[in-house]
N, C-alpha and C. Protein backbone atom coordinates (compact mmCIF):
# COMPACT_ATOMS: atom_id res chain seq x y z
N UNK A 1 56.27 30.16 15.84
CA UNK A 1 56.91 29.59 14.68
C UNK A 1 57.10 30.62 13.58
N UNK A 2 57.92 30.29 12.55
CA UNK A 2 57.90 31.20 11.55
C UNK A 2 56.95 31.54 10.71
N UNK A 3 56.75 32.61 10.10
CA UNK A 3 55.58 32.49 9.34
C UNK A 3 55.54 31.63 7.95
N UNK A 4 56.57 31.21 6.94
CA UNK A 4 56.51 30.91 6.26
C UNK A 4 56.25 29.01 6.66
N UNK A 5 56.54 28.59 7.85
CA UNK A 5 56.31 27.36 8.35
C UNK A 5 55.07 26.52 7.88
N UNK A 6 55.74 25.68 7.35
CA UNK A 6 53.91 24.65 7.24
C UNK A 6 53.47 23.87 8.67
N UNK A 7 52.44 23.76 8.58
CA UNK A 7 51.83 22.55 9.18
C UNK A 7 52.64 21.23 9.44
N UNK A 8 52.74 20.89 8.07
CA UNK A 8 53.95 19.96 8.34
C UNK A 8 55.12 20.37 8.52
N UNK A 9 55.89 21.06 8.45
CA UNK A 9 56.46 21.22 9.68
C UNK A 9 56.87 21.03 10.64
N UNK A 10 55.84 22.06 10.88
CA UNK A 10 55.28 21.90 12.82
C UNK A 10 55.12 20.88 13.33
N UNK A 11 54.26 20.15 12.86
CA UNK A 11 54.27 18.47 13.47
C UNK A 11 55.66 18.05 13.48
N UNK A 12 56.38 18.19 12.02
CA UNK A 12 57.86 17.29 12.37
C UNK A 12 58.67 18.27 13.46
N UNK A 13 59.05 19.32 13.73
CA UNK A 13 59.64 19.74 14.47
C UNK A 13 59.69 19.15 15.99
N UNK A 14 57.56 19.61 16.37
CA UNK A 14 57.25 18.97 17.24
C UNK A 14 57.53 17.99 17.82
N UNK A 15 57.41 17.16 16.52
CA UNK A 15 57.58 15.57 16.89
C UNK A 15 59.37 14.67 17.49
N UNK A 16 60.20 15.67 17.49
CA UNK A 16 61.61 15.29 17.04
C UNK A 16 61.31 15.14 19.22
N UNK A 17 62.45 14.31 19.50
CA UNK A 17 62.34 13.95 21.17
C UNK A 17 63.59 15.36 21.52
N UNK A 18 63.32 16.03 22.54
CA UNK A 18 64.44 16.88 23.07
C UNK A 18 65.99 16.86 23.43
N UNK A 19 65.72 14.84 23.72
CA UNK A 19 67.27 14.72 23.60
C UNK A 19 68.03 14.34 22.36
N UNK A 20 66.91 13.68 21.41
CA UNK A 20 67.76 13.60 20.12
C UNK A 20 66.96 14.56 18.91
N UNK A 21 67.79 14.69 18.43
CA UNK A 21 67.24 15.32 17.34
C UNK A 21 67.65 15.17 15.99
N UNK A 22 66.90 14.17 15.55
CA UNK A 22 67.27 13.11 14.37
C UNK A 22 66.56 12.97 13.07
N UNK A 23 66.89 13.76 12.16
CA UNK A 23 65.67 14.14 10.61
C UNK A 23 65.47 12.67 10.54
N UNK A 24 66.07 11.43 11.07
CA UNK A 24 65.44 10.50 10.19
C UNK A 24 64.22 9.93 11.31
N UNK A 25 64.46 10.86 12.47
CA UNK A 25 62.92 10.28 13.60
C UNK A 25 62.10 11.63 13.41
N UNK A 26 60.98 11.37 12.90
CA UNK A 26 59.85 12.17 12.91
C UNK A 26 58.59 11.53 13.08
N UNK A 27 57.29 12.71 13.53
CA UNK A 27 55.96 11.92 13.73
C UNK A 27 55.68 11.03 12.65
N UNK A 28 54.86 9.57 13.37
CA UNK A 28 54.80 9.06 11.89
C UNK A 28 52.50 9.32 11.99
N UNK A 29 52.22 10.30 10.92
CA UNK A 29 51.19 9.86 10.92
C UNK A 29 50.14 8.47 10.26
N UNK A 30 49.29 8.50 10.48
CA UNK A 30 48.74 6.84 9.69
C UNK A 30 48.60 7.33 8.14
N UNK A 31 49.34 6.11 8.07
CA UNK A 31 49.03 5.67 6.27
C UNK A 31 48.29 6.38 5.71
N UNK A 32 47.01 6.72 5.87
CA UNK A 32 46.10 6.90 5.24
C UNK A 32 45.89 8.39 5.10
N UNK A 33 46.54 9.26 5.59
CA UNK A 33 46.71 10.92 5.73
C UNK A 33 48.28 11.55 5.73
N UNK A 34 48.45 11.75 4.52
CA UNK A 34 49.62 12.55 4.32
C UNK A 34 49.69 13.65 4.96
N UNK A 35 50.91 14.23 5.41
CA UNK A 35 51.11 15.63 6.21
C UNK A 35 50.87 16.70 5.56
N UNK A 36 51.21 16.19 3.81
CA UNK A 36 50.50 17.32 2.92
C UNK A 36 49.07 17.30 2.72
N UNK A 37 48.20 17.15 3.57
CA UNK A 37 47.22 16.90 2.99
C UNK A 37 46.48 17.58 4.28
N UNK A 38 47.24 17.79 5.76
CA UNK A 38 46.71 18.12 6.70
C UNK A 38 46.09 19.58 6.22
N UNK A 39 44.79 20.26 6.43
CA UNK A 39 44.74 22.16 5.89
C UNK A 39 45.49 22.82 7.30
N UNK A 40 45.43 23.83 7.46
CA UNK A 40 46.36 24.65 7.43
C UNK A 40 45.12 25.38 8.16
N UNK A 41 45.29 25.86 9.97
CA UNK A 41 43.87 26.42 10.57
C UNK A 41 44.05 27.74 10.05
N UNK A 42 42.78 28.44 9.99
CA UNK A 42 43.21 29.82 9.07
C UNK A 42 43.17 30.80 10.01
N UNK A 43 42.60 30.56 11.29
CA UNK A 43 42.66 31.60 11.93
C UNK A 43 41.13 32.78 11.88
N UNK A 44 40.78 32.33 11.24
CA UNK A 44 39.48 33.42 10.99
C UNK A 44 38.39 33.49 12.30
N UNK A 45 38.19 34.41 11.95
CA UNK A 45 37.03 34.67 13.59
C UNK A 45 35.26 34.53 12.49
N UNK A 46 34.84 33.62 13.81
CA UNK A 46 33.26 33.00 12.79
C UNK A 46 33.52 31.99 11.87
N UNK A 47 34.74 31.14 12.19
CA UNK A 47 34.45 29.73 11.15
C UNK A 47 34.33 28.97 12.72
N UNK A 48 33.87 29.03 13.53
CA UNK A 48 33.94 27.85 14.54
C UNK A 48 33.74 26.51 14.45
N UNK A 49 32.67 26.22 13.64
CA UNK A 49 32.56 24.83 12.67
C UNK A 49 33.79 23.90 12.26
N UNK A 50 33.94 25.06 11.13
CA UNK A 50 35.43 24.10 10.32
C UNK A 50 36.52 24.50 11.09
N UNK A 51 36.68 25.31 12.12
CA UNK A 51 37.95 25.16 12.97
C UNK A 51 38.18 23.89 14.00
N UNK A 52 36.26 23.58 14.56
CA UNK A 52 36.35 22.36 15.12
C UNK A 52 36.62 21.14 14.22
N UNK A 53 36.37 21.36 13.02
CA UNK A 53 36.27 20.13 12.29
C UNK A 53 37.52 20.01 11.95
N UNK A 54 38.14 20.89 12.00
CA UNK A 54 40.14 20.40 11.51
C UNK A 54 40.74 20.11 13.08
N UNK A 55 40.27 20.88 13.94
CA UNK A 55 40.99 20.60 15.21
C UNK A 55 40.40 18.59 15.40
N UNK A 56 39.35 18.50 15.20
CA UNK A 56 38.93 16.77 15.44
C UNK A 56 39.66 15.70 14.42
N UNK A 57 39.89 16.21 13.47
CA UNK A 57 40.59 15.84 12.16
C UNK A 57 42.39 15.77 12.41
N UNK A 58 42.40 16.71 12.79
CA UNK A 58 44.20 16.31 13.40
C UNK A 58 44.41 15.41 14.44
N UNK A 59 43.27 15.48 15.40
CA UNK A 59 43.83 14.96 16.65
C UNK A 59 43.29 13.17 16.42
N UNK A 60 42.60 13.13 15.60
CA UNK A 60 42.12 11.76 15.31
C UNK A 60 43.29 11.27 14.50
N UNK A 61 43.94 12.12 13.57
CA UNK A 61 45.27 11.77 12.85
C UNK A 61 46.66 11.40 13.49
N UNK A 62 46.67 12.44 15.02
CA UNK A 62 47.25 12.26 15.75
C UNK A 62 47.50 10.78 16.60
N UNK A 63 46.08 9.69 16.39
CA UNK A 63 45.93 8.85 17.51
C UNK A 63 46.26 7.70 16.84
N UNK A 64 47.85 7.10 17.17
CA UNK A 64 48.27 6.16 16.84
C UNK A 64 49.66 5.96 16.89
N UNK A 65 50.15 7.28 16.68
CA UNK A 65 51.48 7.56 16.45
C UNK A 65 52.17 7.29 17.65
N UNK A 66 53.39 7.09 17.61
CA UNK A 66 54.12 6.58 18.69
C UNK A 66 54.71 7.81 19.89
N UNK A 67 54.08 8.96 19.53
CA UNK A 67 54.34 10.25 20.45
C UNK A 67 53.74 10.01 21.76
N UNK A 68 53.85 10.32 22.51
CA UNK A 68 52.86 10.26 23.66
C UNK A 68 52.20 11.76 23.54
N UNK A 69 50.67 11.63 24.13
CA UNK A 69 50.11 12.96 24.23
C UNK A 69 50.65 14.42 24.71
N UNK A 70 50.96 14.01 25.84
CA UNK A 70 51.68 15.34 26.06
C UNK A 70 52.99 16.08 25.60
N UNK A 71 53.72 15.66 24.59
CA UNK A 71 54.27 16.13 23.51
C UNK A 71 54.12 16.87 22.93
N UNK A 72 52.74 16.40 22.09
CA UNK A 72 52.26 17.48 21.01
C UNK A 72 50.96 18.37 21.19
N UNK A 73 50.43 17.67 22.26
CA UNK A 73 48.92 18.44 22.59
C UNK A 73 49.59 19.68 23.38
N UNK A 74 50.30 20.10 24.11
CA UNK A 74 50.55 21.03 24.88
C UNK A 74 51.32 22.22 23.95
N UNK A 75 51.86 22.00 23.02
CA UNK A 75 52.67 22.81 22.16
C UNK A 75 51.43 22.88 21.41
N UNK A 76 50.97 22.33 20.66
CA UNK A 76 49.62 22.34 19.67
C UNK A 76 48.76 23.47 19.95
N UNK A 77 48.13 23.61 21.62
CA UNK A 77 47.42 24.07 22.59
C UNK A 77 47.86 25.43 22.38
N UNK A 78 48.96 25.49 23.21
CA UNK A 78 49.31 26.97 23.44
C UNK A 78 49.53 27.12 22.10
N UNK A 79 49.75 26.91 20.83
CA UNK A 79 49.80 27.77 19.20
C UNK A 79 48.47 28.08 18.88
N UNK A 80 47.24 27.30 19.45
CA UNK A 80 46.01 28.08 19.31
C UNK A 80 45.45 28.46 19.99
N UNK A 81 45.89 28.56 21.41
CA UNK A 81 45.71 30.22 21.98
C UNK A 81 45.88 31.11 21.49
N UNK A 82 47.32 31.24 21.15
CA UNK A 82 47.75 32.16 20.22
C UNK A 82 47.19 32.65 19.33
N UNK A 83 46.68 32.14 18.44
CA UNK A 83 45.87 32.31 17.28
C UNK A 83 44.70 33.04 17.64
N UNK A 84 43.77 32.10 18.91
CA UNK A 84 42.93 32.32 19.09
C UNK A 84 42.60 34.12 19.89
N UNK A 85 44.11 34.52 20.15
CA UNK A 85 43.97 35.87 20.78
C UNK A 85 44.04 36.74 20.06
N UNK A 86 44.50 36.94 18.60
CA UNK A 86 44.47 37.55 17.30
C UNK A 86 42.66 37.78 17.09
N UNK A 87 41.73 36.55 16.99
CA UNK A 87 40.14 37.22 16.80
C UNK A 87 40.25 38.09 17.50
């Protein structure tokens, strides 16, 4: 992704279906957690804690939405490999 890309974003990009691609269909997360509000993984080597604790925190945010899993977990996945090969 780009670097200047947010989080949110990424989810909406993610979230758009391959055959349509429609700004007014995007992920819907629950009520209760704005996309601005998701943090932003930092990437640091030795926070393993709060990296698990945002990775459990998205994916619990994730569970409801009308995406199916393999959508966004597999794109999600391989972006923190990625990350994760930078430590």
């Amino acid at each position: 992704g780009d670097q200047e890309e947010t989080v949110k974003d990424q989810i909406r990009r993610l979230s758009y279906d391959d055959d349509e691609r429609d700004d007014t269909k995007y992920l819907e997360i629950r009520t209760h957690f704005s996309l601005d509000k998701i943090a932003e993984f930092d990437e640091k080597r030795y926070r393993s804690d709060a990296s698990l604790q945002w990775l459990k925190r998205f994916i619990y945010d994730m569970k409801g939405t009308r995406m199916p899993q393999n959508s966004w977990c597999e794109p999600f996945s391989l972006s923190l490999g990625r990350a994760a090969k930078s430590w």
